[in-house]
Protein backbone atom coordinates (compact mmCIF):
# COMPACT_ATOMS: atom_id res chain seq x y z
CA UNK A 1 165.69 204.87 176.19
CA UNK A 2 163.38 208.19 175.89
CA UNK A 3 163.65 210.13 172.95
CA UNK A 4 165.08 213.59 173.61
CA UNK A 5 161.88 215.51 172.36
CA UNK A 6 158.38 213.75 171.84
CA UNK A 7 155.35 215.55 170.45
CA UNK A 8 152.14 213.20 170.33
CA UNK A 9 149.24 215.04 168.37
CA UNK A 10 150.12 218.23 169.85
CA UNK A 11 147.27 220.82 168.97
CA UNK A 12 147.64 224.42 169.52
CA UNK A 13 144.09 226.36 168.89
CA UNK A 14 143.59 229.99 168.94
CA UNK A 15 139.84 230.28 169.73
CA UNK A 16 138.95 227.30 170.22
CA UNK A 17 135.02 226.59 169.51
CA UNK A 18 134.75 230.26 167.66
CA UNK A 19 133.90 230.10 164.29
CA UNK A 20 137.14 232.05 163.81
CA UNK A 21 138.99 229.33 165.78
CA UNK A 22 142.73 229.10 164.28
CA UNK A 23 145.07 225.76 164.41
CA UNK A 24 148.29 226.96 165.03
CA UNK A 25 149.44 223.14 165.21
CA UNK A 26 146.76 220.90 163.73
CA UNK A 27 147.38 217.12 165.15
CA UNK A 28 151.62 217.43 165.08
CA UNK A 29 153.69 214.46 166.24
CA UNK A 30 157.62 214.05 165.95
CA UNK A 31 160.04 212.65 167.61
CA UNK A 32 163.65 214.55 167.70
CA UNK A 33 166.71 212.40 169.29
CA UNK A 34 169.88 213.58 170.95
CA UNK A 35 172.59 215.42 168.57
CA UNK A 36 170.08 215.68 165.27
CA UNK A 37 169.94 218.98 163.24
CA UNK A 38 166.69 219.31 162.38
CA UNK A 39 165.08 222.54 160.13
CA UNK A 40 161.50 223.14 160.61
CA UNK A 41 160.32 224.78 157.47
CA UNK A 42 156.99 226.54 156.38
CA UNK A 43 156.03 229.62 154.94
CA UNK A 44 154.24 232.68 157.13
CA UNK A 45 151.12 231.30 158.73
CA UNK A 46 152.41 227.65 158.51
CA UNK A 47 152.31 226.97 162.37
CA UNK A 48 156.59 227.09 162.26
CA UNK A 49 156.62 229.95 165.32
CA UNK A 50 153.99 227.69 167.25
CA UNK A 51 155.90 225.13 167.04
CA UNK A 52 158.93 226.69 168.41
CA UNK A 53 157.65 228.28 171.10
CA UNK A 54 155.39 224.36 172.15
CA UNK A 55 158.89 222.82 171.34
CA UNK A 56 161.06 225.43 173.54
CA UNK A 57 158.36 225.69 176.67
CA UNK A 58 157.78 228.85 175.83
CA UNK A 59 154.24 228.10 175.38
CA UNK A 60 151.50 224.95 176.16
CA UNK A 61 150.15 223.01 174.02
CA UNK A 62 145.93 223.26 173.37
CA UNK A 63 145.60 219.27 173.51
CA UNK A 64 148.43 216.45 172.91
CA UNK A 65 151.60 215.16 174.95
CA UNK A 66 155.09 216.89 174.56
CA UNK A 67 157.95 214.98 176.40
CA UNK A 68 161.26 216.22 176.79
CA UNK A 69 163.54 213.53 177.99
CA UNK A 70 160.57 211.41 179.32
CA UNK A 71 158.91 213.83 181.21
CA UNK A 72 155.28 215.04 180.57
CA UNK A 73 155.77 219.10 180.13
CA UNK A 74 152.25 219.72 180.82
CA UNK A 75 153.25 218.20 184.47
CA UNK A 76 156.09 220.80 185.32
CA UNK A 77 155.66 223.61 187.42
CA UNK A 78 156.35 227.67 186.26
CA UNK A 79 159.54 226.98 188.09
CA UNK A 80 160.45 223.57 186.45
CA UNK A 81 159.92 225.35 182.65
CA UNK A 82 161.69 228.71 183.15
CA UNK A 83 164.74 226.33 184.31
CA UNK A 84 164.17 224.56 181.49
CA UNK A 85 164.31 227.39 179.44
CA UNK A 86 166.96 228.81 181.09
CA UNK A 87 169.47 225.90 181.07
CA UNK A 88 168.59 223.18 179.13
CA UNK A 89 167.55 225.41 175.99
CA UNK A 90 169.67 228.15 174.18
CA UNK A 91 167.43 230.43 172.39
CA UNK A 92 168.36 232.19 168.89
CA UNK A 93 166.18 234.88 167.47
CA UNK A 94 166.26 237.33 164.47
CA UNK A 95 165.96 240.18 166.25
CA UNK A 96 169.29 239.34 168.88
CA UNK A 97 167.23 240.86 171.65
CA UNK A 98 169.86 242.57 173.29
CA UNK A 99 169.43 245.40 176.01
CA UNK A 100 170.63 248.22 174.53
CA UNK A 101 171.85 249.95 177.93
CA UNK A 102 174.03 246.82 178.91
CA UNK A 103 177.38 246.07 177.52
CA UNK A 104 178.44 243.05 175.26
CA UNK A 105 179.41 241.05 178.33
CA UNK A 106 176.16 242.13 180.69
CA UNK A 107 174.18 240.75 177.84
CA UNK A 108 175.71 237.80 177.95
CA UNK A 109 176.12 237.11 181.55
CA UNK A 110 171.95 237.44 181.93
CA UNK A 111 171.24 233.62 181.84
CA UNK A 112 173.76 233.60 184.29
CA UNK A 113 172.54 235.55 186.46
CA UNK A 114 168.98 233.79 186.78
CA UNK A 115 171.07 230.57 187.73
CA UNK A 116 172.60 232.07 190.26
CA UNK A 117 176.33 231.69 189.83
CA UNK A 118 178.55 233.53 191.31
CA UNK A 119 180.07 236.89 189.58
CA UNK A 120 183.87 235.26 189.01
CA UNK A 121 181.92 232.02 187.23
CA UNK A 122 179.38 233.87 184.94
CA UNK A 123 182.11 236.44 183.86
CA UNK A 124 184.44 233.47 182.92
CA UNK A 125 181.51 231.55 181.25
CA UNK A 126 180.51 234.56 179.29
CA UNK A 127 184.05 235.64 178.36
CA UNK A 128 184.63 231.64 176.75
CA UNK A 129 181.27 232.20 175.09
CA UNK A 130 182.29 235.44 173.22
CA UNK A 131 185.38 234.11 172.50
CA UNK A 132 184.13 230.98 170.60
CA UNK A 133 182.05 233.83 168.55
CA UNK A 134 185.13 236.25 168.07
CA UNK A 135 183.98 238.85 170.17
CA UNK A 136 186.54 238.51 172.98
CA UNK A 137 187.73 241.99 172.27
CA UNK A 138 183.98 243.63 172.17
CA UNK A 139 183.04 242.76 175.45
CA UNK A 140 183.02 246.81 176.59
CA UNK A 141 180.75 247.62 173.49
CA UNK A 142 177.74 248.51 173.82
CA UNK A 143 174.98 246.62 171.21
CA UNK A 144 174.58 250.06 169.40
CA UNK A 145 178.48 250.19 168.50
CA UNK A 146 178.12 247.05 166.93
CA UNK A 147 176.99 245.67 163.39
CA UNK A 148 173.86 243.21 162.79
CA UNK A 149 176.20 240.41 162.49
CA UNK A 150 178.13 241.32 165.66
CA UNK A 151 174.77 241.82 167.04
CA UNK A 152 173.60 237.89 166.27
CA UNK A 153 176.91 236.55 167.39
CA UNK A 154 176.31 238.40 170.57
CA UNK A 155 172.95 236.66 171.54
CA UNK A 156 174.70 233.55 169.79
CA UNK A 157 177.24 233.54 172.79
CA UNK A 158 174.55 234.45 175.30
CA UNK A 159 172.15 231.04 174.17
CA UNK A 160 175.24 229.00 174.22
CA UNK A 161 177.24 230.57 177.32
CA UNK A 162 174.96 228.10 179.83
CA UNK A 163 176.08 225.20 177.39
CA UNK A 164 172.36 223.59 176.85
CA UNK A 165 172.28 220.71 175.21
CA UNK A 166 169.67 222.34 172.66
CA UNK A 167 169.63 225.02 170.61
CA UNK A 168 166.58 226.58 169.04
CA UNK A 169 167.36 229.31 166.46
CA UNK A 170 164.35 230.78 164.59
CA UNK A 171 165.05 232.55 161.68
CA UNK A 172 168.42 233.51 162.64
CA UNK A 173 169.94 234.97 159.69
CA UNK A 174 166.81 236.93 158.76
CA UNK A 175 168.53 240.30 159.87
CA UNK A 176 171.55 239.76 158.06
CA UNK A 177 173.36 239.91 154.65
CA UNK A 178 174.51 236.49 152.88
CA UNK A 179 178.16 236.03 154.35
CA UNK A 180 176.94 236.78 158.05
CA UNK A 181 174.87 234.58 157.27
CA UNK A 182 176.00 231.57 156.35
CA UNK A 183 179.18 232.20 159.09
CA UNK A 184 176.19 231.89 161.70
CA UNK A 185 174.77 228.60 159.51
CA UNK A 186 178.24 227.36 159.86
CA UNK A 187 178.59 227.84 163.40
CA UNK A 188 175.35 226.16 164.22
CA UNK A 189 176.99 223.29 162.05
CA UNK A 190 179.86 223.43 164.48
CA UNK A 191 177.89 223.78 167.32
CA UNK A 192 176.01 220.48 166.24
CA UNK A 193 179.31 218.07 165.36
CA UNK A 194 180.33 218.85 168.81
CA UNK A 195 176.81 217.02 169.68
CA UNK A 196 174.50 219.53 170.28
CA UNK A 197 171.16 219.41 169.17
CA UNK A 198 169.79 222.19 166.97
CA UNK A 199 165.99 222.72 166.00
CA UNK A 200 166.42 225.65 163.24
CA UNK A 201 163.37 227.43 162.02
CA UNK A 202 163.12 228.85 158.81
CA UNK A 203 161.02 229.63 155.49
CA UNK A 204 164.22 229.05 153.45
CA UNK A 205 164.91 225.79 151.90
CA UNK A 206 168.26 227.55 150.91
CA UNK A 207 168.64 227.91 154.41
CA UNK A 208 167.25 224.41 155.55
CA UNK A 209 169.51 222.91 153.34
CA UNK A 210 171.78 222.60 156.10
CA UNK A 211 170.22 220.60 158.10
CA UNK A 212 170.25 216.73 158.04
CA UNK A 213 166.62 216.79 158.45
CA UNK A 214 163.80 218.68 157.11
CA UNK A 215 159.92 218.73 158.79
CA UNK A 216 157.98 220.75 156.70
CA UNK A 217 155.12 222.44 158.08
CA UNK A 218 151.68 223.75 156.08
CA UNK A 219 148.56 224.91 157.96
CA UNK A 220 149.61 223.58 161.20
CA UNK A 221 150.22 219.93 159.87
CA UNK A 222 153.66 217.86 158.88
CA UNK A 223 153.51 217.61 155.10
CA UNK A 224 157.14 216.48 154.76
CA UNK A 225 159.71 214.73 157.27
CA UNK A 226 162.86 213.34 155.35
CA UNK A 227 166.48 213.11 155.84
CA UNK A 228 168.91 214.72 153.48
CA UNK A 229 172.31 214.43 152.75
CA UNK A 230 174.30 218.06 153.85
CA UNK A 231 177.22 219.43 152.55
CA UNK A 232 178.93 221.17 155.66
CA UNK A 233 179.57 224.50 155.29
């Protein structure tokens, strides 16, 4: 049986052949299976973003093999990867990335959209979504009427409201103040008991803590890959 995720000396090189030619990844594999929590750790500059974006087909590796569930990425179409990206992969960033114009609910009904299900569906997708993140009674609001934490739990529901099996969050408590925090940590805990994978990427070992595995990342190369016992928040 495939591995879920399969990375097999994966280079990414910014100017390639320059002199000023930057690894990004530098000769990366890992294998990731099915329901793991895994934090990918490294400081600014350590390759962590690369790998994120290589991981979540958000961008192609230089050189190497990357399979997701068997299948050679590098073989997929446009079409094949922004389904991918759209469906199988719930995406988590530090900044929310929220339209500003669009309420609570519109934000959250945008994957939606792009997978074409009907308006009655999405709006009872998105409504379950903000109500396993406690927003049930937001969805009017507009992302300026809200707080940073609100904020996060907003594109929270939005990269879960599809229900992908994985969910990449990179740096997501970087916005916000300790107890946010850790009530998003715990909900990506929650998220994973109920057997969803979750990559989390981060250049705090506080923060990697909670994961049962740690790959550490330092100029583009795996320096550490060990499994840790977790204390569930």
């Amino acid at each position: 049986m495939a591995s879920l995720i399969e990375l097999k000396d994966i280079y990414k090189i910014y100017g390639e052949g320059l002199e000023s030619e930057v690894r990004a990844l530098d000769g990366v594999t890992l294998t990731i299976e099915k329901g793991e929590f895994v934090a990918v750790v490294g400081q600014s500059g350590s390759g962590k973003s690369t790998m994120m974006n290589v991981l979540g087909c958000l961008d192609i590796p230089t050189r190497g093999d990357y399979l997701l569930e068997g299948t050679d990425v590098k073989e997929l179409t446009d079409k094949e990867l922004s389904r991918i990206r759209n469906k199988e992969i719930g995406f988590i960033f530090q900044q929310y990335n929220l339209i500003q114009s669009l309420t609570v609910l519109e934000n959250v009904e945008l994957p939606l959209i792009y997978q074409g299900i009907n308006a009655d569906d999405r709006y009872d997708m998105a409504l379950e979504a903000l109500e396993r993140v406690g927003l049930s009674k937001r969805v009017k609001h507009k992302p300026t009427e809200m707080s940073g934490g609100q904020q996060q739990r907003v594109a929270i529901a939005r990269a879960i409201a599809t229900k992908p099996p994985i969910i990449m969050a990179d740096e997501p408590t970087g916005a916000l103040d300790s107890r946010t925090g850790h009530e998003v940590l715990e909900f990506l805990q929650q998220l994973n008991r109920e057997g969803t994978t979750v990559i989390l990427i981060t250049h705090d070992n506080g923060i990697a803590a909670t994961a049962r595995r740690v790959v550490r990342l330092t100029d583009g190369k795996i320096v550490e890959d060990k499994e840790q016992e977790v204390d569930w928040l």
